[in-house]
C-alpha atoms as a PDB file:
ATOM      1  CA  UNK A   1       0.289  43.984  10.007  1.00  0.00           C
ATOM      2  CA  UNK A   2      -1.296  47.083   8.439  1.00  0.00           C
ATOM      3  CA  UNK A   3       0.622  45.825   4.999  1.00  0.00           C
ATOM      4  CA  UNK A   4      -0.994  42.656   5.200  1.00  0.00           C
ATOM      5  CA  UNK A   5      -4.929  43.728   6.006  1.00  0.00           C
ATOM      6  CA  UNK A   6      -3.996  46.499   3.055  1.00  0.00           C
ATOM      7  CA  UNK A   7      -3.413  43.748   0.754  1.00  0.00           C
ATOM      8  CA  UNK A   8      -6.128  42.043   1.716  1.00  0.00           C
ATOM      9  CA  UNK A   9      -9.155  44.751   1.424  1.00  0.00           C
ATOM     10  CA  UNK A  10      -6.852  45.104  -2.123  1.00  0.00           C
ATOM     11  CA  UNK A  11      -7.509  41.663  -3.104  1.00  0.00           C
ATOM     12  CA  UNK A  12     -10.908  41.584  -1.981  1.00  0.00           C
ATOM     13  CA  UNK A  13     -11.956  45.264  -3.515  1.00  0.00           C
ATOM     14  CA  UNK A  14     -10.267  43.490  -7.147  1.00  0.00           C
ATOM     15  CA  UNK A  15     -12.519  40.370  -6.885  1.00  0.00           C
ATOM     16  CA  UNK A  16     -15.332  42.249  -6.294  1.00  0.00           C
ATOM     17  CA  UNK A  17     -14.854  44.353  -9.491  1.00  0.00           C
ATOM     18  CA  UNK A  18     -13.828  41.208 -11.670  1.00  0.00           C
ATOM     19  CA  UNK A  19     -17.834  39.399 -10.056  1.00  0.00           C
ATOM     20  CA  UNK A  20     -19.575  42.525 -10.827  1.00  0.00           C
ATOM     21  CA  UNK A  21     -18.017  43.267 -14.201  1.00  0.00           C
ATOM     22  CA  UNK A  22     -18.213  39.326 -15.267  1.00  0.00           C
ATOM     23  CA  UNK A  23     -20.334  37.004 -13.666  1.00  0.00           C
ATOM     24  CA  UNK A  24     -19.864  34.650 -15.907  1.00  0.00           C
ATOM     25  CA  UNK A  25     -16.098  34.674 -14.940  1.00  0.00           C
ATOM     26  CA  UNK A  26     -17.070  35.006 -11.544  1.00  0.00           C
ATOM     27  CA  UNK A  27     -19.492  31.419 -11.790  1.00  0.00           C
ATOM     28  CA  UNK A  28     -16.605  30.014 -13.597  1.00  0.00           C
ATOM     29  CA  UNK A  29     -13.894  30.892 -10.605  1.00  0.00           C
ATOM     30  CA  UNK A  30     -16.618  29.821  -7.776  1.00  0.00           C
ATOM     31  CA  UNK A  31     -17.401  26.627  -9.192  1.00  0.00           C
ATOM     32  CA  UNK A  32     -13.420  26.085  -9.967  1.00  0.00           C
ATOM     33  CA  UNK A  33     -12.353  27.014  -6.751  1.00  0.00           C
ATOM     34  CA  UNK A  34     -15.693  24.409  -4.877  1.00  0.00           C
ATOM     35  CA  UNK A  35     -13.966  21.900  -7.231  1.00  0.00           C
ATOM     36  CA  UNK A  36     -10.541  22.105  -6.635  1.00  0.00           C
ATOM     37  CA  UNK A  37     -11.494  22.095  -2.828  1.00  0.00           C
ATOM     38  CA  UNK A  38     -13.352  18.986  -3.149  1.00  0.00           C
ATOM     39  CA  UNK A  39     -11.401  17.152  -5.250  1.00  0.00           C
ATOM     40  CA  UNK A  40      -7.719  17.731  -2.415  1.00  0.00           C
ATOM     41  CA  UNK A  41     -10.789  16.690   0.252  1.00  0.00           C
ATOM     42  CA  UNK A  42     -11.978  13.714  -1.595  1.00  0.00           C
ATOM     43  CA  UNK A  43      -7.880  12.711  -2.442  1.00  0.00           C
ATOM     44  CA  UNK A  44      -7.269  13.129   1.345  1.00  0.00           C
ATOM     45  CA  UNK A  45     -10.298  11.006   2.317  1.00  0.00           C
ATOM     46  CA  UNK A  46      -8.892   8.061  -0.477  1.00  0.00           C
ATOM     47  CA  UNK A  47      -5.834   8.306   1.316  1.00  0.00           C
ATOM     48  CA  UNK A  48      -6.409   8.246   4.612  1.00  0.00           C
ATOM     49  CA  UNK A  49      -8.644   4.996   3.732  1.00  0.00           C
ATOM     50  CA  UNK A  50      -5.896   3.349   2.082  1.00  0.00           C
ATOM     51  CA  UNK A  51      -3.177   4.176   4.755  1.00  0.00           C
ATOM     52  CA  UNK A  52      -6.406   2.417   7.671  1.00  0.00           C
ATOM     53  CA  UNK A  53      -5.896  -0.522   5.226  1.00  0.00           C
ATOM     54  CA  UNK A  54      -2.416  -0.713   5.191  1.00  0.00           C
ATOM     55  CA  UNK A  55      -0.948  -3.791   7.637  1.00  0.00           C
ATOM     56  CA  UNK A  56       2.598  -3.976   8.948  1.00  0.00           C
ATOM     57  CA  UNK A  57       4.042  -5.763   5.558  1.00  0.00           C
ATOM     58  CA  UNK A  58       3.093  -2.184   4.557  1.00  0.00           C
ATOM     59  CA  UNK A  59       4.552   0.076   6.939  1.00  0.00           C
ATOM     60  CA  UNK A  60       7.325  -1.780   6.575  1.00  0.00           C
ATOM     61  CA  UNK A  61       7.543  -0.424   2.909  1.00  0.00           C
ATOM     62  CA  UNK A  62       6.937   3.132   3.678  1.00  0.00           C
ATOM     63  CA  UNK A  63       9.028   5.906   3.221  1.00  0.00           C
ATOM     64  CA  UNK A  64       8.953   7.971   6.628  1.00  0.00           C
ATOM     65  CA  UNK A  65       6.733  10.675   5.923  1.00  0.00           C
ATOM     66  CA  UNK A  66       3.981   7.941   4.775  1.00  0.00           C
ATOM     67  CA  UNK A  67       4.266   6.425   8.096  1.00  0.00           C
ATOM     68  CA  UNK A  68       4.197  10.275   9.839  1.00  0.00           C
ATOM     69  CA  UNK A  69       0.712   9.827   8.005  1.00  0.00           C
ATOM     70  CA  UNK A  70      -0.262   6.462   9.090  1.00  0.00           C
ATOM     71  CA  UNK A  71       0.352   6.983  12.335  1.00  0.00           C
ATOM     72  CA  UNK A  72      -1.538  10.264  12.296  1.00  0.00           C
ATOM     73  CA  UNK A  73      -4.677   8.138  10.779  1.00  0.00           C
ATOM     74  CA  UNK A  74      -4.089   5.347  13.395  1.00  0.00           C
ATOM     75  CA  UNK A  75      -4.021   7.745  16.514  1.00  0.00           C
ATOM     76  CA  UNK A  76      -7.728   9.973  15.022  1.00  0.00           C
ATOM     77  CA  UNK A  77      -9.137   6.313  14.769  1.00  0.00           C
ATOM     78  CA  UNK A  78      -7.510   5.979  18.894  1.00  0.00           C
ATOM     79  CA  UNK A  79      -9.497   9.080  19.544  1.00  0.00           C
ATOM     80  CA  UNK A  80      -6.579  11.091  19.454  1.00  0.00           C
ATOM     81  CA  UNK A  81      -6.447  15.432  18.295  1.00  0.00           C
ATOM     82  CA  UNK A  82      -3.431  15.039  16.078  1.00  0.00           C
ATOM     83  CA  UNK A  83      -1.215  18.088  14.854  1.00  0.00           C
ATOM     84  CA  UNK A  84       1.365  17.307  12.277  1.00  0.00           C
ATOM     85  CA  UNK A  85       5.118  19.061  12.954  1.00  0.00           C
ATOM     86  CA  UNK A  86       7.058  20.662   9.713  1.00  0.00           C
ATOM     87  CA  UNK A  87       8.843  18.521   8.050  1.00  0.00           C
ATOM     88  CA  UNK A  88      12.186  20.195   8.690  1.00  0.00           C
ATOM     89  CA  UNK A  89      12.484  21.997  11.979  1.00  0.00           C
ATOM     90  CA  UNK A  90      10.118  19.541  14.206  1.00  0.00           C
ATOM     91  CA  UNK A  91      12.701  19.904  17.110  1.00  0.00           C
ATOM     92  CA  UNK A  92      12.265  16.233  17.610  1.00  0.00           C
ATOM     93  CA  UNK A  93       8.499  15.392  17.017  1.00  0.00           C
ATOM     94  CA  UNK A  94       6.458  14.515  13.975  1.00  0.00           C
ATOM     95  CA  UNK A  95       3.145  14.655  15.693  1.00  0.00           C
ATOM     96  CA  UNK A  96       1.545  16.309  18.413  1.00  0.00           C
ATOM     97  CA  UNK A  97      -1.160  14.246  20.387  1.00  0.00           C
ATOM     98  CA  UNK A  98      -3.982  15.700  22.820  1.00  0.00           C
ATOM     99  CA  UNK A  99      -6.499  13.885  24.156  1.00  0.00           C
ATOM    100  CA  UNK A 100      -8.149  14.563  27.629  1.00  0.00           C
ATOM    101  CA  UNK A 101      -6.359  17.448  28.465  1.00  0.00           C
ATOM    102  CA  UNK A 102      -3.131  15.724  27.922  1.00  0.00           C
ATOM    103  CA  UNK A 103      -0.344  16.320  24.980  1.00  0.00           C
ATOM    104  CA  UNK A 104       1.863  13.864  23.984  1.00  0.00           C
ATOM    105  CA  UNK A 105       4.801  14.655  21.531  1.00  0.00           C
ATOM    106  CA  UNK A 106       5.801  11.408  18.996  1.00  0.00           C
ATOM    107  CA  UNK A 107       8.986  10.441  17.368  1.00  0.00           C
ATOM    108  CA  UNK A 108       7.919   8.332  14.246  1.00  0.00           C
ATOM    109  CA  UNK A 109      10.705   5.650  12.984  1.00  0.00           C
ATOM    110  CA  UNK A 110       9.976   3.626  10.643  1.00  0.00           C
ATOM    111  CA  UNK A 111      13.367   1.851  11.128  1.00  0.00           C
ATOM    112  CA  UNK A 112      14.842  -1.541   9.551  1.00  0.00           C
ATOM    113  CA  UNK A 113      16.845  -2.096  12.564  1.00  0.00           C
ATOM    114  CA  UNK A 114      16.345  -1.337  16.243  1.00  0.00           C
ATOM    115  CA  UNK A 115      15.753   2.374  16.788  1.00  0.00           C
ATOM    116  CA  UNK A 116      19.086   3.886  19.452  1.00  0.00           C
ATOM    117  CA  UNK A 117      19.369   6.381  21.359  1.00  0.00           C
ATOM    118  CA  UNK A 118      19.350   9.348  19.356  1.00  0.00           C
ATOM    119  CA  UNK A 119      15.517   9.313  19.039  1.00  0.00           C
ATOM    120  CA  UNK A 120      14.908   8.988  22.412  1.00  0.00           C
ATOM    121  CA  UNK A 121      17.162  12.382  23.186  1.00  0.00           C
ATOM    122  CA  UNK A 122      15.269  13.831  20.484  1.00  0.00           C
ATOM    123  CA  UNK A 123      12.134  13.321  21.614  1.00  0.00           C
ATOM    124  CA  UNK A 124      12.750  13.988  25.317  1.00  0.00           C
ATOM    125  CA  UNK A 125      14.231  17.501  23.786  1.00  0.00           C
ATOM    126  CA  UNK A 126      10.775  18.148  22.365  1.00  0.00           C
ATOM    127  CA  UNK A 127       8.539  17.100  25.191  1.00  0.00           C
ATOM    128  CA  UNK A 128      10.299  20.123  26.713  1.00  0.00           C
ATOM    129  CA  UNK A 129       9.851  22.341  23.657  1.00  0.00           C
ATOM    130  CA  UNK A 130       5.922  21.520  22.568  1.00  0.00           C
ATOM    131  CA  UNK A 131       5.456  21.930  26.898  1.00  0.00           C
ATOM    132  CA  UNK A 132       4.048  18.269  26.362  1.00  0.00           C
ATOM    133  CA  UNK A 133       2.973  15.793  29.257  1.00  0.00           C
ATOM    134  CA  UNK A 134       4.234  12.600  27.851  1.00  0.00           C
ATOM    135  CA  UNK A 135       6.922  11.581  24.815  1.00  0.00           C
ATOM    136  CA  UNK A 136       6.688   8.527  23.078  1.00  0.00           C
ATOM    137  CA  UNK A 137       8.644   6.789  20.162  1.00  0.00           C
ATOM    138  CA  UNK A 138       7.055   4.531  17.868  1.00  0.00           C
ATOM    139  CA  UNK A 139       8.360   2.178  15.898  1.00  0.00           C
ATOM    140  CA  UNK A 140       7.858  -0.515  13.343  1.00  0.00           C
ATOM    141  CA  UNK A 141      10.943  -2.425  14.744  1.00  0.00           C
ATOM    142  CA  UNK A 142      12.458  -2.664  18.500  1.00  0.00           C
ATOM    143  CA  UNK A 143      14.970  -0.633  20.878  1.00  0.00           C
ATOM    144  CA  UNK A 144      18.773  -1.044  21.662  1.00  0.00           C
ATOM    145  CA  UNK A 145      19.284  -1.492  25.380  1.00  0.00           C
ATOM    146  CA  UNK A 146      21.272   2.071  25.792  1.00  0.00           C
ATOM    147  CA  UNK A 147      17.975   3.410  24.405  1.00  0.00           C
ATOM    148  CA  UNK A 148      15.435   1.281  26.627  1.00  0.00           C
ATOM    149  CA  UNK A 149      17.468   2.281  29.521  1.00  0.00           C
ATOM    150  CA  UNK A 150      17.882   5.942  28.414  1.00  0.00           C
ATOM    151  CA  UNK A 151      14.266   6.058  27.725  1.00  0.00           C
ATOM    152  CA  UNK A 152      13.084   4.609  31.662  1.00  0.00           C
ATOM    153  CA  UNK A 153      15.348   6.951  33.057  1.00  0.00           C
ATOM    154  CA  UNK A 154      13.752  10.087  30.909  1.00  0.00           C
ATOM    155  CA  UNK A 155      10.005   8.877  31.032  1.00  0.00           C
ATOM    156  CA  UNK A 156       9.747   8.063  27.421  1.00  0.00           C
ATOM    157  CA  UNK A 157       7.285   5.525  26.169  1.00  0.00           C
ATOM    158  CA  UNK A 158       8.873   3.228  23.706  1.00  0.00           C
ATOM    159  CA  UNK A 159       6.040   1.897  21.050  1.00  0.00           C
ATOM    160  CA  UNK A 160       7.500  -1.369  19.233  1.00  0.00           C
ATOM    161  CA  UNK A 161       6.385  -3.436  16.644  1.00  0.00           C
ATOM    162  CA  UNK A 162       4.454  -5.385  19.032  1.00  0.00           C
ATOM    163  CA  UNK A 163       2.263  -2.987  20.927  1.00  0.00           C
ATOM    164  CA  UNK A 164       2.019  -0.934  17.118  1.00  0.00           C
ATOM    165  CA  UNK A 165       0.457  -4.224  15.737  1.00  0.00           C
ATOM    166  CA  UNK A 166      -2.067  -4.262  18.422  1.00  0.00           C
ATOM    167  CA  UNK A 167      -2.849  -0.940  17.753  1.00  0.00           C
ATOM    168  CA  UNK A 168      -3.297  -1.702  13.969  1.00  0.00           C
ATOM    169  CA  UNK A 169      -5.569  -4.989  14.738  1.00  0.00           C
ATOM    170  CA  UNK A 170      -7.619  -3.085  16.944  1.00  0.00           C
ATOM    171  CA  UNK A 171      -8.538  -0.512  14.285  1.00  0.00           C
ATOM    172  CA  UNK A 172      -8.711  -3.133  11.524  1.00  0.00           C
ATOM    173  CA  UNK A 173     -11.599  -4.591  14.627  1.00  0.00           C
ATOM    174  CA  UNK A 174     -13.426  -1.463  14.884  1.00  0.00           C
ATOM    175  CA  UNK A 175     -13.236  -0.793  11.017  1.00  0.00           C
ATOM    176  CA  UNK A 176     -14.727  -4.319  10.399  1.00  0.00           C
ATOM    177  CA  UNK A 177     -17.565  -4.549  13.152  1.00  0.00           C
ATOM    178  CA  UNK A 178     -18.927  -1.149  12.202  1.00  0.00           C
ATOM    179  CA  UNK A 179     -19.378  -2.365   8.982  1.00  0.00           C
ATOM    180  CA  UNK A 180     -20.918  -5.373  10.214  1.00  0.00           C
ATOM    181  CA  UNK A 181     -23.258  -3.142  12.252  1.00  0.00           C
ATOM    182  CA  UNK A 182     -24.060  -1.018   8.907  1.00  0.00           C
ATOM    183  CA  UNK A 183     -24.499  -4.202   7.210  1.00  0.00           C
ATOM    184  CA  UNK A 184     -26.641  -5.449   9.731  1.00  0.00           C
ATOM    185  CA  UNK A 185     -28.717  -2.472  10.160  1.00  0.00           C
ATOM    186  CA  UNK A 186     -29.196  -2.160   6.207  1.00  0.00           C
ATOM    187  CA  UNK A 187     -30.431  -6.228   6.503  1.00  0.00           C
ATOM    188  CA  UNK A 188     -32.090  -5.737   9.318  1.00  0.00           C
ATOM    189  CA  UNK A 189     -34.291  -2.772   7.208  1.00  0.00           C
ATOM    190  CA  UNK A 190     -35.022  -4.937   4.699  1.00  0.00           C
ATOM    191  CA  UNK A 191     -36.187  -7.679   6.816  1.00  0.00           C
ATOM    192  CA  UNK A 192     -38.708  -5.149   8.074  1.00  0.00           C
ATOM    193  CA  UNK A 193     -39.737  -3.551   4.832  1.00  0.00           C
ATOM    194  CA  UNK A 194     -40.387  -7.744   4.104  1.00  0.00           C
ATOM    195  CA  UNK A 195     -42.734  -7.897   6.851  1.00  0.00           C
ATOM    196  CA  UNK A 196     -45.031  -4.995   6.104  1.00  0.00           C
END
């Protein structure tokens, strides 16, 4: 630990000499570093706004990573926290929900076919690891019956393309009537600035 606070105060002590002995470098690395910070912000922003768009022709399209990501966007919009697991090495999540004191682990599968019962056991294994309350499995498809039967034995929620469609019209809803309220409060402005 000393190594790495050693490092550190070096790094530190070196950009400190190169800001004193150029400023003009020193501008040119502050206003590089603000912009490469807001440009990754402003990409993840596009993103994330394109992925709330998305319907299930969509996710039916997308690669499983890209729906790890939707379904991260679709549970912040549910009023979830969401963590994201590492890619490799997730011990059977890909995200990690909390939301009133609860934490949920989720298996993502974005599946042609009916998801079996390997996901289940996978994600029952991690509500065990993460120390989570609840486990679900989402899909964009259905369930075998060994894994619907697997899953009400273990307490696993199973999340098919029924209940995930909900899910995705009730965020297209909110995402439409608070527009309609912006729009409304913008023409609603303007009809008082008309009255004056």
């Amino acid at each position: 630990m000393e190594e790495f606070f050693s490092g550190f105060q070096l790094g530190l002590d070196m950009l400190w000499s190169i800001a004193t002995a150029e400023p003009q470098l020193a501008g040119f690395l502050v206003v590089f570093v603000l912009g490469a910070f807001s440009l990754a912000l402003i990409t993840n922003i596009l993103r994330d706004r394109k992925l709330k768009r998305s319907g299930m022709l969509q996710v039916d399209q997308m690669k499983g990573k890209e729906f790890e990501d939707y379904l991260r966007v679709l549970f912040l919009e549910r009023g979830y926290h969401v963590q994201m697991t590492p890619a490799t090495g997730d011990y059977g999540a890909d995200l990690i929900l909390s939301k009133g004191g609860q934490r949920i682990v989720v298996q993502a599968k974005r599946y042609k076919k009916n998801v079996g019962l390997k996901a289940v056991q996978e994600v029952s294994t991690a509500k065990l690891h993460y120390k989570a309350d609840e486990c679900w499995v989402v899909t964009n498809s259905g369930y075998t019956e060994p894994a619907k039967k697997l899953a009400a034995s273990n307490g696993v929620k199973l999340v098919d393309r029924v209940v995930l469609m909900r899910w995705m019209i009730e965020m297209n809803k909110q995402a439409v009537t608070g527009k309609e309220i912006a729009a409304s409060k913008v023409k609603g402005e303007t009809n008082d600035k008309e009255k004056l």
